[in-house]
N, C-alpha and C. Protein backbone atom coordinates (compact mmCIF):
# COMPACT_ATOMS: atom_id res chain seq x y z
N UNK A 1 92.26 -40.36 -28.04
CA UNK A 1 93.00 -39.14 -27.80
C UNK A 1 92.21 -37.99 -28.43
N UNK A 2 92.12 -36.81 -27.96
CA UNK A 2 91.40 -35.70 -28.35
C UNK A 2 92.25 -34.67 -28.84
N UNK A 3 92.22 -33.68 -29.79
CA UNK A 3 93.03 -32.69 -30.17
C UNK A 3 93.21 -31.83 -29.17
N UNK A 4 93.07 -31.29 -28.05
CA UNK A 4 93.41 -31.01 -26.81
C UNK A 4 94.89 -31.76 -26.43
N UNK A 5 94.70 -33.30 -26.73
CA UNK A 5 96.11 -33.47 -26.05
C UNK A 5 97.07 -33.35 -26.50
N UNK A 6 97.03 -33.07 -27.91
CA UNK A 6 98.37 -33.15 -28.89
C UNK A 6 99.40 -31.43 -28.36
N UNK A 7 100.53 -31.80 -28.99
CA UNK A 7 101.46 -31.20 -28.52
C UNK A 7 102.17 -30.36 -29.80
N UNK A 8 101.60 -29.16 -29.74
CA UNK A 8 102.87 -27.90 -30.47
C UNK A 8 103.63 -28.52 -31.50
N UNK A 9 103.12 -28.84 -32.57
CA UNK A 9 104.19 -29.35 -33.71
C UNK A 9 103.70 -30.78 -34.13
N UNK A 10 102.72 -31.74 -33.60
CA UNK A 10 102.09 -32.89 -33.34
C UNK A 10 101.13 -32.62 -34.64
N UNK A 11 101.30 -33.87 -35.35
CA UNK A 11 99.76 -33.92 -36.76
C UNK A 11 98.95 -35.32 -36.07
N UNK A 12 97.96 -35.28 -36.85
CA UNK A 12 96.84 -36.12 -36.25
C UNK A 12 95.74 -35.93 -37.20
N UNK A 13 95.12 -37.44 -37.64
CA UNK A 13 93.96 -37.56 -38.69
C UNK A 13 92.69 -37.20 -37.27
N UNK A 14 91.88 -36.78 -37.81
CA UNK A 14 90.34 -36.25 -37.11
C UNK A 14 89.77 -38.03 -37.33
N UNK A 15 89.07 -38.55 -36.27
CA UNK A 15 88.48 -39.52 -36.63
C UNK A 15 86.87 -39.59 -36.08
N UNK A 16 86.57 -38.37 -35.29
CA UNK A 16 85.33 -37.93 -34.66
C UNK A 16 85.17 -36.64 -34.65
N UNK A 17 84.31 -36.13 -34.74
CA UNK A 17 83.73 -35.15 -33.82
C UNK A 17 82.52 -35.01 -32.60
N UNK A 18 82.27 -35.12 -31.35
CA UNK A 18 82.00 -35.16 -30.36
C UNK A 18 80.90 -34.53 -30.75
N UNK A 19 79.63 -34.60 -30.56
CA UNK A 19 78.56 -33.54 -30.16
C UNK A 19 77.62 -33.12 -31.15
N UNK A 20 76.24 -32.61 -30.90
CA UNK A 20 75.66 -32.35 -31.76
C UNK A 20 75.01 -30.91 -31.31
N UNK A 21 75.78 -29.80 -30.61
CA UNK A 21 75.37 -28.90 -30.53
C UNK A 21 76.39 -27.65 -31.71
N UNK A 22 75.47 -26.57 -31.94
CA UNK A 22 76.46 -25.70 -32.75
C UNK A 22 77.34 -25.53 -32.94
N UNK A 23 78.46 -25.40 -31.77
CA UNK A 23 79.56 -25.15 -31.75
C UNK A 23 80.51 -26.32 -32.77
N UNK A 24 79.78 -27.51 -32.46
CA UNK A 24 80.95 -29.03 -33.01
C UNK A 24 80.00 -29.02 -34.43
N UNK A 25 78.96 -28.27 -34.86
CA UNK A 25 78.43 -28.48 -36.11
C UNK A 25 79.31 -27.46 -36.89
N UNK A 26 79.41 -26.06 -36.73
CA UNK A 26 80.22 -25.13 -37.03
C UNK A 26 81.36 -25.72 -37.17
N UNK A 27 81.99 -26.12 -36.13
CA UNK A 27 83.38 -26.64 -36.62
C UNK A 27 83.43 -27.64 -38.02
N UNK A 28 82.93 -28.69 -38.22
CA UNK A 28 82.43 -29.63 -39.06
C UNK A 28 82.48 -28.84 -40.43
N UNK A 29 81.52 -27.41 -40.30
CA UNK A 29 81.23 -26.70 -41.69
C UNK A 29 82.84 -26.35 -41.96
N UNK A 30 83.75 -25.88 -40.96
CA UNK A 30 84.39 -25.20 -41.22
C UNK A 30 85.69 -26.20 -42.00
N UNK A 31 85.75 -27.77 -41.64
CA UNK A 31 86.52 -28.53 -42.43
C UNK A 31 87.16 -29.70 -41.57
N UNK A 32 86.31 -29.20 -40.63
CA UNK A 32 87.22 -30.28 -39.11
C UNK A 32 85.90 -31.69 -39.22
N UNK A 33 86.31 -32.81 -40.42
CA UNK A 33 85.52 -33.67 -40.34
C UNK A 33 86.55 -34.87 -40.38
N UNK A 34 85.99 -36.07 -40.02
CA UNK A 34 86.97 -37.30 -39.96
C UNK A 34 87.86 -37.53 -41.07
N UNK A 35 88.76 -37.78 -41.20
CA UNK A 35 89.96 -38.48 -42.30
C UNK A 35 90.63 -36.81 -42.73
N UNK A 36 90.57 -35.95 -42.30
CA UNK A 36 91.38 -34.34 -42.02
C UNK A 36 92.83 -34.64 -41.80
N UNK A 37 93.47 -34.46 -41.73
CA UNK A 37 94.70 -34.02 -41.32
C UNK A 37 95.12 -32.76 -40.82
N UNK A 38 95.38 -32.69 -39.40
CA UNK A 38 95.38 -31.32 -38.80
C UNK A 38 96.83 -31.48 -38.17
N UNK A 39 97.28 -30.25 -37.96
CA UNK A 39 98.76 -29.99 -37.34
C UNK A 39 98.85 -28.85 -36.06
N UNK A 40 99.16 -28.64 -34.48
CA UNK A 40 98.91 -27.38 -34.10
C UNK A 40 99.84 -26.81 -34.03
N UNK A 41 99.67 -25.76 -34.70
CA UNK A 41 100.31 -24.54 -34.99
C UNK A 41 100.89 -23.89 -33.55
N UNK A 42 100.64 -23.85 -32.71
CA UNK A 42 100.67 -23.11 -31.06
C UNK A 42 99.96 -23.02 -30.34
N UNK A 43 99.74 -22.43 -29.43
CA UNK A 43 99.36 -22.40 -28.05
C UNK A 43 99.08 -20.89 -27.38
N UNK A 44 98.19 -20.39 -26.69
CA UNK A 44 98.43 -19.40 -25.86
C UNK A 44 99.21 -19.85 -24.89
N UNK A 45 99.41 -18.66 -23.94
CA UNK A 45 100.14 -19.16 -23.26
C UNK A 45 100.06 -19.60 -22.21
N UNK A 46 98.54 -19.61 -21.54
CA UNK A 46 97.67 -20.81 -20.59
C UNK A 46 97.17 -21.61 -21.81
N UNK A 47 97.65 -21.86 -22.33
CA UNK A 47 96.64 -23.20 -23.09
C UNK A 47 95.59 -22.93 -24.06
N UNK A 48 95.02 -21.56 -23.77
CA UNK A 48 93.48 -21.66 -24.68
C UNK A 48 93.57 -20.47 -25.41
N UNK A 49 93.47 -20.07 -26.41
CA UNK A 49 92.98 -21.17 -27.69
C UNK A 49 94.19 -21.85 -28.00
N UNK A 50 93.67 -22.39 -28.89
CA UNK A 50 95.27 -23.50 -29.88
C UNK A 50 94.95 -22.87 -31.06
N UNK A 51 95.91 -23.14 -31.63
CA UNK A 51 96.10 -22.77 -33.07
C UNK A 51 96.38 -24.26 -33.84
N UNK A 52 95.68 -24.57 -35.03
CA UNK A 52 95.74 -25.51 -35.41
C UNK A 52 95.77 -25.10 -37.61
N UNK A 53 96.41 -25.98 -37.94
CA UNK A 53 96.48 -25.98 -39.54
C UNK A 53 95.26 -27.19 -40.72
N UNK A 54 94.74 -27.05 -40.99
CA UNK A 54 94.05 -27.82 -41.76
C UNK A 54 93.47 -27.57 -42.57
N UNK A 55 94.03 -28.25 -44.08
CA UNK A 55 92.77 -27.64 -45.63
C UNK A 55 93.71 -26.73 -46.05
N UNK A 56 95.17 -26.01 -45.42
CA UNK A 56 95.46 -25.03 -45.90
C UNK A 56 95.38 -23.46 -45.28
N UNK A 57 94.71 -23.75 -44.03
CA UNK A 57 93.95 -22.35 -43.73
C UNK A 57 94.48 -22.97 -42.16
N UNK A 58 94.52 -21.78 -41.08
CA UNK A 58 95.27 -21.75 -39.55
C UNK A 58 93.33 -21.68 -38.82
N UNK A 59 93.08 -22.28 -37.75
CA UNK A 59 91.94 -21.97 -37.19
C UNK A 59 91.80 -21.92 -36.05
N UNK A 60 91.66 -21.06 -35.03
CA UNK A 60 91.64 -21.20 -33.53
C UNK A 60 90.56 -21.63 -33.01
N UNK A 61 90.74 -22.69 -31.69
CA UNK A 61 89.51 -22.84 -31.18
C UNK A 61 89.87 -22.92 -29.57
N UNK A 62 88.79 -22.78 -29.12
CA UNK A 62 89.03 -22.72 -27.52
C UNK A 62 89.24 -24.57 -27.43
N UNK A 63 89.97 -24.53 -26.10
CA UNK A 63 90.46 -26.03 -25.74
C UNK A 63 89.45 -26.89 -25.16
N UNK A 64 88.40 -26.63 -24.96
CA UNK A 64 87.00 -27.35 -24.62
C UNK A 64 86.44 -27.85 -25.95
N UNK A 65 86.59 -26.86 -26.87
CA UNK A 65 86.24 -27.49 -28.33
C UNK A 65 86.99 -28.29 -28.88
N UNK A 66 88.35 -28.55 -28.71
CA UNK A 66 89.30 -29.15 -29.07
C UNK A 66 89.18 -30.63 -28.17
N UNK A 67 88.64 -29.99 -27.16
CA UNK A 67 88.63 -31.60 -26.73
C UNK A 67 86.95 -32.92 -27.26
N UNK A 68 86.33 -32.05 -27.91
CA UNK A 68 85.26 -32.99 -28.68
C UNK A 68 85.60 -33.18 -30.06
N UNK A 69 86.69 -33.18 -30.37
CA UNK A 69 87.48 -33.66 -31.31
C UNK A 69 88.68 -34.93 -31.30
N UNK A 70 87.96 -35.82 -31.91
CA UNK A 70 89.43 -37.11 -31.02
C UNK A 70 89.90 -37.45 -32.63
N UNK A 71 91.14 -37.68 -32.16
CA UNK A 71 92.20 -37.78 -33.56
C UNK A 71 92.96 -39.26 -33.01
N UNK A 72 93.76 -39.57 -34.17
CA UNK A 72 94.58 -40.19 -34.00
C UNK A 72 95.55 -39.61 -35.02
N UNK A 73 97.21 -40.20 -34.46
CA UNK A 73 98.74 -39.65 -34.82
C UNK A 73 98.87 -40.86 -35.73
């Protein structure tokens, strides 16, 4: 399952991150690494970005990035 699929109010441990281009390295710096605990905060209102909680701090990412992120609940 990828953080893309989770649902508005849904927590989930990080158990990957997808990719080895900037974007999924940046994320990584920023705290999104395996054994995390993340929660999403909301939604636009097509879908992109999400709003997500982790470490303490809210972080948006577009939903393509969210989907090279796979979690488990």
């Amino acid at each position: 399952m990828t953080l893309a699929n989770l649902a508005v109010g849904s927590k989930a441990m990080v158990t990957r991150v997808a990719g080895r281009d900037a974007v999924s390295k940046r994320l990584m710096e920023m705290g999104v690494v395996p054994g995390v605990w993340i929660r999403v905060i909301k939604t636009a209102p097509f879908g992109d970005p999400i709003e997500i909680r982790l470490k303490g701090y809210n972080l948006a990412m577009r939903r393509n990035e969210a989907e090279s992120i796979e979690v488990s609940e």
